[in-house]
Protein backbone atom coordinates (compact mmCIF):
# COMPACT_ATOMS: atom_id res chain seq x y z
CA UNK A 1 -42.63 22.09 -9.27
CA UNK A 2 -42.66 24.24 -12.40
CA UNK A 3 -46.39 24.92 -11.73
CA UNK A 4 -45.38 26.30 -15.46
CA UNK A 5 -48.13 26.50 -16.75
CA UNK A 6 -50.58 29.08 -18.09
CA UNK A 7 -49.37 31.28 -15.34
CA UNK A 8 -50.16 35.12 -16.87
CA UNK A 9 -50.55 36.18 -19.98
CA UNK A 10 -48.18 38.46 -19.50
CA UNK A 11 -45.94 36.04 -18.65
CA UNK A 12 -45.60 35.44 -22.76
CA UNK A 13 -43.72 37.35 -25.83
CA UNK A 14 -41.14 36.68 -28.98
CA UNK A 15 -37.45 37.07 -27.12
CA UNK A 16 -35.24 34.11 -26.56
CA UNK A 17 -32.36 32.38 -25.98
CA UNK A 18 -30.46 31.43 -28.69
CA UNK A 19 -28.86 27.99 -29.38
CA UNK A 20 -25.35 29.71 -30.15
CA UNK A 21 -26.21 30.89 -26.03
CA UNK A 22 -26.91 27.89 -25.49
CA UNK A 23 -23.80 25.81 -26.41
CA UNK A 24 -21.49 28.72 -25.22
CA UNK A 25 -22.82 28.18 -21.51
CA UNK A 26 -22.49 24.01 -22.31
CA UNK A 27 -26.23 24.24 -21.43
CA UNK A 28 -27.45 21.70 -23.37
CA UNK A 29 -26.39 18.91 -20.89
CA UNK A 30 -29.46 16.69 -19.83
CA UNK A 31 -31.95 19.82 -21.83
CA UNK A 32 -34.23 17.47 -22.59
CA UNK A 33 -34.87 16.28 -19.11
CA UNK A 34 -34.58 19.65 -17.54
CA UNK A 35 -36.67 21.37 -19.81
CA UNK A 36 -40.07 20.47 -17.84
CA UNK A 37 -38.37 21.99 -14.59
CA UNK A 38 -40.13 20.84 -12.05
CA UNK A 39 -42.74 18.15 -13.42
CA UNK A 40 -44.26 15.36 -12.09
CA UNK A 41 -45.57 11.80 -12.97
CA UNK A 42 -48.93 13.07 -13.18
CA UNK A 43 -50.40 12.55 -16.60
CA UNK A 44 -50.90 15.52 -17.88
CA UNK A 45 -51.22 17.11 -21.55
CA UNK A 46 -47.64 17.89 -23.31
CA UNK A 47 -47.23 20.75 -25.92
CA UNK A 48 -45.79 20.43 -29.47
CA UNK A 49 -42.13 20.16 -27.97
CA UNK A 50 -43.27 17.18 -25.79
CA UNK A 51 -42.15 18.66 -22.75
CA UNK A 52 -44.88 17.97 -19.68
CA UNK A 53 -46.26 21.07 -18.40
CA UNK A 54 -48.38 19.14 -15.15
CA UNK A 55 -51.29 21.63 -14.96
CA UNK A 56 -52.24 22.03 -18.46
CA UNK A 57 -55.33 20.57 -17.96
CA UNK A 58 -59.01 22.80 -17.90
CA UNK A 59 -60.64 21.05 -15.10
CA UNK A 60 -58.01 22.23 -12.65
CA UNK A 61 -59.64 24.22 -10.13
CA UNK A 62 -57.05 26.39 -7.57
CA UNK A 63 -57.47 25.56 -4.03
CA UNK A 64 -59.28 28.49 -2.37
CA UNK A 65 -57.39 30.94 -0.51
CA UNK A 66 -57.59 33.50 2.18
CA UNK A 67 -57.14 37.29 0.62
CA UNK A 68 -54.33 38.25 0.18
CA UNK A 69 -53.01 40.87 2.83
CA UNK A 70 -51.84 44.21 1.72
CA UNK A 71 -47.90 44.79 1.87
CA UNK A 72 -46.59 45.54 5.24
CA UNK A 73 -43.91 47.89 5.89
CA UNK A 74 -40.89 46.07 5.37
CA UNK A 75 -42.00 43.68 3.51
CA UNK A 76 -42.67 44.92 -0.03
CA UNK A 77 -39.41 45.07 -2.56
CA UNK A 78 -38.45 48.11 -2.91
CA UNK A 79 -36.24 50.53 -4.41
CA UNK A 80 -35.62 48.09 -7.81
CA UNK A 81 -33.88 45.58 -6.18
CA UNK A 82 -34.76 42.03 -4.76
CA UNK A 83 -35.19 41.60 -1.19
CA UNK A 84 -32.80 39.44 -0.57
CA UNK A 85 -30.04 40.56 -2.72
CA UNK A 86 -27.54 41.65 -0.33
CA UNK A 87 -28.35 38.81 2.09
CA UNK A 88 -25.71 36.37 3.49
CA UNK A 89 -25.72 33.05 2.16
CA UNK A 90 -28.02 33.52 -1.14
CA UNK A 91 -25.96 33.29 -4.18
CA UNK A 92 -27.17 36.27 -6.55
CA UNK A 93 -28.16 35.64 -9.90
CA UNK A 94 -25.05 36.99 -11.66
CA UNK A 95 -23.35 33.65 -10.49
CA UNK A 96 -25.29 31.46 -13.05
CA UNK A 97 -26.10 33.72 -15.74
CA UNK A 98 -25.78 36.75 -17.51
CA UNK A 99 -28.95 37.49 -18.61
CA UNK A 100 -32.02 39.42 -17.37
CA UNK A 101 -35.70 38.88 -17.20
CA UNK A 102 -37.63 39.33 -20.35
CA UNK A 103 -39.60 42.35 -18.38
CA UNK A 104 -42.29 42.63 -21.34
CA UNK A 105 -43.17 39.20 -20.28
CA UNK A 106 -44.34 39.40 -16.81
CA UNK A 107 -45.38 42.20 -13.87
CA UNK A 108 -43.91 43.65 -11.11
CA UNK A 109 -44.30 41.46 -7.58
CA UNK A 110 -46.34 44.15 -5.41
CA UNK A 111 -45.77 42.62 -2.34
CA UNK A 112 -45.76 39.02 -0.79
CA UNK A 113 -48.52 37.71 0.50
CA UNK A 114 -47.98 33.88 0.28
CA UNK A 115 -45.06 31.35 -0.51
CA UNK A 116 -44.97 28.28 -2.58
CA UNK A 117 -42.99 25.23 -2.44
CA UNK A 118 -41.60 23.08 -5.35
CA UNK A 119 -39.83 20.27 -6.59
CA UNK A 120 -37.53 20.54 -9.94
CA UNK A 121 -39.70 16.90 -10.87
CA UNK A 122 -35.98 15.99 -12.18
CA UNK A 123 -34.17 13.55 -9.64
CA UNK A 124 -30.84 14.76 -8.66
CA UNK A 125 -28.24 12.45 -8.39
CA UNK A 126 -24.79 14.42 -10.06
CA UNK A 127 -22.22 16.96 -8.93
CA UNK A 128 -23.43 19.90 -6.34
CA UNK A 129 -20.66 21.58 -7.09
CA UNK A 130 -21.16 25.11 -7.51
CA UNK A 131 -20.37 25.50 -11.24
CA UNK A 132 -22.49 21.97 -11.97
CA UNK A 133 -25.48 24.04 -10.28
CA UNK A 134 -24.92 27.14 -11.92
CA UNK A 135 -25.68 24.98 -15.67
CA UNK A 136 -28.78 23.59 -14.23
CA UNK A 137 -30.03 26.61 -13.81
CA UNK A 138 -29.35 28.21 -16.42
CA UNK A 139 -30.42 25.00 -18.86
CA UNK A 140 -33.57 25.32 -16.69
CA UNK A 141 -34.10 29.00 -17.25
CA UNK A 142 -33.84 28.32 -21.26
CA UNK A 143 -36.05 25.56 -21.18
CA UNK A 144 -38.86 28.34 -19.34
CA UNK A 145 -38.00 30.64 -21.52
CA UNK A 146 -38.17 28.89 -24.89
CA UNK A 147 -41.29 27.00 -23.30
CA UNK A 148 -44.62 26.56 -25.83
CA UNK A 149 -47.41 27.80 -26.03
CA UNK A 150 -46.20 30.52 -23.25
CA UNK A 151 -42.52 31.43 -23.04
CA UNK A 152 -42.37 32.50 -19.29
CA UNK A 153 -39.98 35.32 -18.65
CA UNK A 154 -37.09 33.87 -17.06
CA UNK A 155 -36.53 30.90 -15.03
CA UNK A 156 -40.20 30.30 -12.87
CA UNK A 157 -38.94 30.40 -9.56
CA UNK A 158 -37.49 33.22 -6.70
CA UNK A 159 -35.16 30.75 -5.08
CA UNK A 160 -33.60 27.79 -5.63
CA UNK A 161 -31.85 24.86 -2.98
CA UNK A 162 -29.46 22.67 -4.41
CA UNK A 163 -28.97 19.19 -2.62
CA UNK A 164 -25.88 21.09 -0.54
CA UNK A 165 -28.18 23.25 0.34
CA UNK A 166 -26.98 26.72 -0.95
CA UNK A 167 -29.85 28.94 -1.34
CA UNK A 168 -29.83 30.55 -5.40
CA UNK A 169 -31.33 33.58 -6.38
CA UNK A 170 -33.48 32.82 -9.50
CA UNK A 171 -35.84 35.00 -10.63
CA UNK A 172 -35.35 38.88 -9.04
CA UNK A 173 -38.30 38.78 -6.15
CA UNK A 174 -39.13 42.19 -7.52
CA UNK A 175 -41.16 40.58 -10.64
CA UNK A 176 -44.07 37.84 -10.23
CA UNK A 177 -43.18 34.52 -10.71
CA UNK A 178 -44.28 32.03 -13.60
CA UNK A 179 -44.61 28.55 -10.84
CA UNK A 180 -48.82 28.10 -9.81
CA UNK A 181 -51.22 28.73 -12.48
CA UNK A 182 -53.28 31.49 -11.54
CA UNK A 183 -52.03 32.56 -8.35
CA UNK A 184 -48.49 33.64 -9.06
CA UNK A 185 -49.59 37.04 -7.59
CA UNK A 186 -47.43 38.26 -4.39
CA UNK A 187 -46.52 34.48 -4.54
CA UNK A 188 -42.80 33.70 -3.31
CA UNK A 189 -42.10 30.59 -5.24
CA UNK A 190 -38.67 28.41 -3.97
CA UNK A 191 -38.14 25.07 -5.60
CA UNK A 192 -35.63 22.40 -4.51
CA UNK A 193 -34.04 20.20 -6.98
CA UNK A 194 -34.65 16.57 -7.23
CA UNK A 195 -37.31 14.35 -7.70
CA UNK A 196 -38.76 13.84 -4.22
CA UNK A 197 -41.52 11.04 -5.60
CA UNK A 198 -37.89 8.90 -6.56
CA UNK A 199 -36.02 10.38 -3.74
CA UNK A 200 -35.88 11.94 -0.50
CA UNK A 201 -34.69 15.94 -0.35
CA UNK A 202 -30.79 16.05 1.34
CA UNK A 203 -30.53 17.13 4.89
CA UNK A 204 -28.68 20.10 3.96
CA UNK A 205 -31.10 20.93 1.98
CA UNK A 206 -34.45 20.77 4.49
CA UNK A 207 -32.29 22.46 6.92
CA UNK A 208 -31.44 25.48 4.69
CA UNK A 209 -35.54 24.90 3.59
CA UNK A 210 -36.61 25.51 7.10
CA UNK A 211 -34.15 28.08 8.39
CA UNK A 212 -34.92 29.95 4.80
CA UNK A 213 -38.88 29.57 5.34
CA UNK A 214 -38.66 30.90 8.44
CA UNK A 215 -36.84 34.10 7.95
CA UNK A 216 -39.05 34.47 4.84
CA UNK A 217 -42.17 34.13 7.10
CA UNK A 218 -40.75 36.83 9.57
CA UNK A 219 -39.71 39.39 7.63
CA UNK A 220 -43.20 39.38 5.23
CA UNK A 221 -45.66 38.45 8.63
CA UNK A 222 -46.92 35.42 6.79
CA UNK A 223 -48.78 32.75 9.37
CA UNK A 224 -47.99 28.79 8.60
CA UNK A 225 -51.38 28.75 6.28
CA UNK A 226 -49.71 31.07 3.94
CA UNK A 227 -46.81 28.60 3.06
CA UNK A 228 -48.17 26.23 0.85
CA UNK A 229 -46.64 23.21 -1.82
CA UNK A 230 -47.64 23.18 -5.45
CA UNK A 231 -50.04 20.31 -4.90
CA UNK A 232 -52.22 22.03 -2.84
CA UNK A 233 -52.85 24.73 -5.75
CA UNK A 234 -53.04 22.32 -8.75
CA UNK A 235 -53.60 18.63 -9.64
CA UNK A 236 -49.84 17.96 -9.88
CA UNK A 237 -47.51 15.50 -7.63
CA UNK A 238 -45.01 18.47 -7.06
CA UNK A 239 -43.09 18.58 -4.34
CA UNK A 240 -43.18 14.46 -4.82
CA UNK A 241 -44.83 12.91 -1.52
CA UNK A 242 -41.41 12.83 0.46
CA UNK A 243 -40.98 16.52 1.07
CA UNK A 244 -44.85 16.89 1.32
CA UNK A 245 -44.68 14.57 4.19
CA UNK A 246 -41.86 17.14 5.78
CA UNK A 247 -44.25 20.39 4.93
CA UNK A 248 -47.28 19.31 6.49
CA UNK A 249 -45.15 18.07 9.76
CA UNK A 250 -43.59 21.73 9.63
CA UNK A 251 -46.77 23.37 9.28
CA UNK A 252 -48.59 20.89 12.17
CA UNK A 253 -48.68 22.75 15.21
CA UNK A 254 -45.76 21.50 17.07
CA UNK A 255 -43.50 22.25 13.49
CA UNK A 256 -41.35 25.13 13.13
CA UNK A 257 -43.83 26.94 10.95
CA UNK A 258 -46.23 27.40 13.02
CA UNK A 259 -44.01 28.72 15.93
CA UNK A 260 -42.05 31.40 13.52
């Protein structure tokens, strides 16, 4: 779920898109609903756009964590590039939108430690077709970047699902993500759209979730206890109680998780 919330304060600044970018790309389809990315139900406080940001609230306390374990040898981005640029199957970034990350408003990812699963809060019931996607997105990534008090730096999350179940390329894995207040730090966030409170994830997509997971959890050493949902950071219903149900069975140990 957009865990947007007061994620850094670096994760703030003055550049945006502009409407004229906005109506070129035809992004303003369904920009009111998409705006919150991946919100919940959960009352929560709203800011002066009306948009629901779920953790804006002060008396959320972040679930404690095990430290965070020092980059291992592969598993750090290197060179300038996202890790999984060149991959097979993930669709870069360059298919959805032309613009880079505001840089000024967020660091650099120094490693991954820890990954974090989301909902888009929006239920998903349209076109997967690849161009219908690729406006999502980027109406998704304007309403993060445009977002008040904090404009985040570019669309919150490293990877994206669609209900086919093609894996997107959101924000570059080489810069921190803007998706768990206070603990975006070497914090792989993936979000799958829909509403899984109103619906129930595809099968293409939990099958590209788990295969995707797994490889993730591999190639960075990360046990099952390091894969985590939104929920289990902050007092938000993100990833909506149907694929929360599928995480914990994954992470039980007879799940895939914990034999990766």
């Amino acid at each position: 779920m957009n865990g947007f919330t007061n994620h850094n304060s670096q994760d703030d600044g003055r550049r945006e898109i502009s409407r004229r970018d906005l109506l070129n790309g035809g992004l303003l389809l369904g920009a009111a609903a998409l705006l919150a990315g991946c919100q919940s139900g959960v009352t929560s406080a709203s800011g002066p756009t009306g948009v629901v940001w779920p953790d804006m609230r002060g008396d959320v306390k972040p679930a404690p964590l095990p430290p965070t374990p020092a980059p291992s040898g592969g598993g750090a981005p290197s060179g300038g590039r996202p890790v999984l640029a060149s991959s097979p199957g993930v669709i870069p970034r360059s298919e959805w939108t032309p613009y880079g990350v505001i840089a000024e408003r967020t660091r650099p990812m120094t490693g991954i430690g820890r990954i974090t699963v989301h909902h888009e809060g929006e239920a998903f019931y349209g076109s997967a077709e690849r161009s219908t996607i690729a406006r999502r997105l980027a109406n998704i990534r304007a309403g993060h970047i445009r977002r008040r008090p904090e404009p985040f730096a570019d669309i919150g999350y490293h990877y994206i699902i669609d209900p086919a179940g093609r894996v997107w390329e959101g924000r570059p894995l080489r810069f921190q993500g803007a998706h768990v207040e206070k603990n975006n730090e070497q914090n792989m966030g993936i979000m799958l759209m829909g509403n899984f409170d109103a619906q129930r994830p595809t099968a293409a997509q939990l099958s590209s979730l788990e295969g995707f997971l797994v490889d993730q959890m591999r190639r960075y050493r990360l046990p099952a206890n390091r894969v985590y949902t939104h929920q289990e950071f902050n007092r938000t219903a993100c990833p909506g109680r149907n694929l929360q149900q599928w995480m914990l069975a994954m992470r039980s140990p007879a799940g895939a998780f914990a034999r990766a």
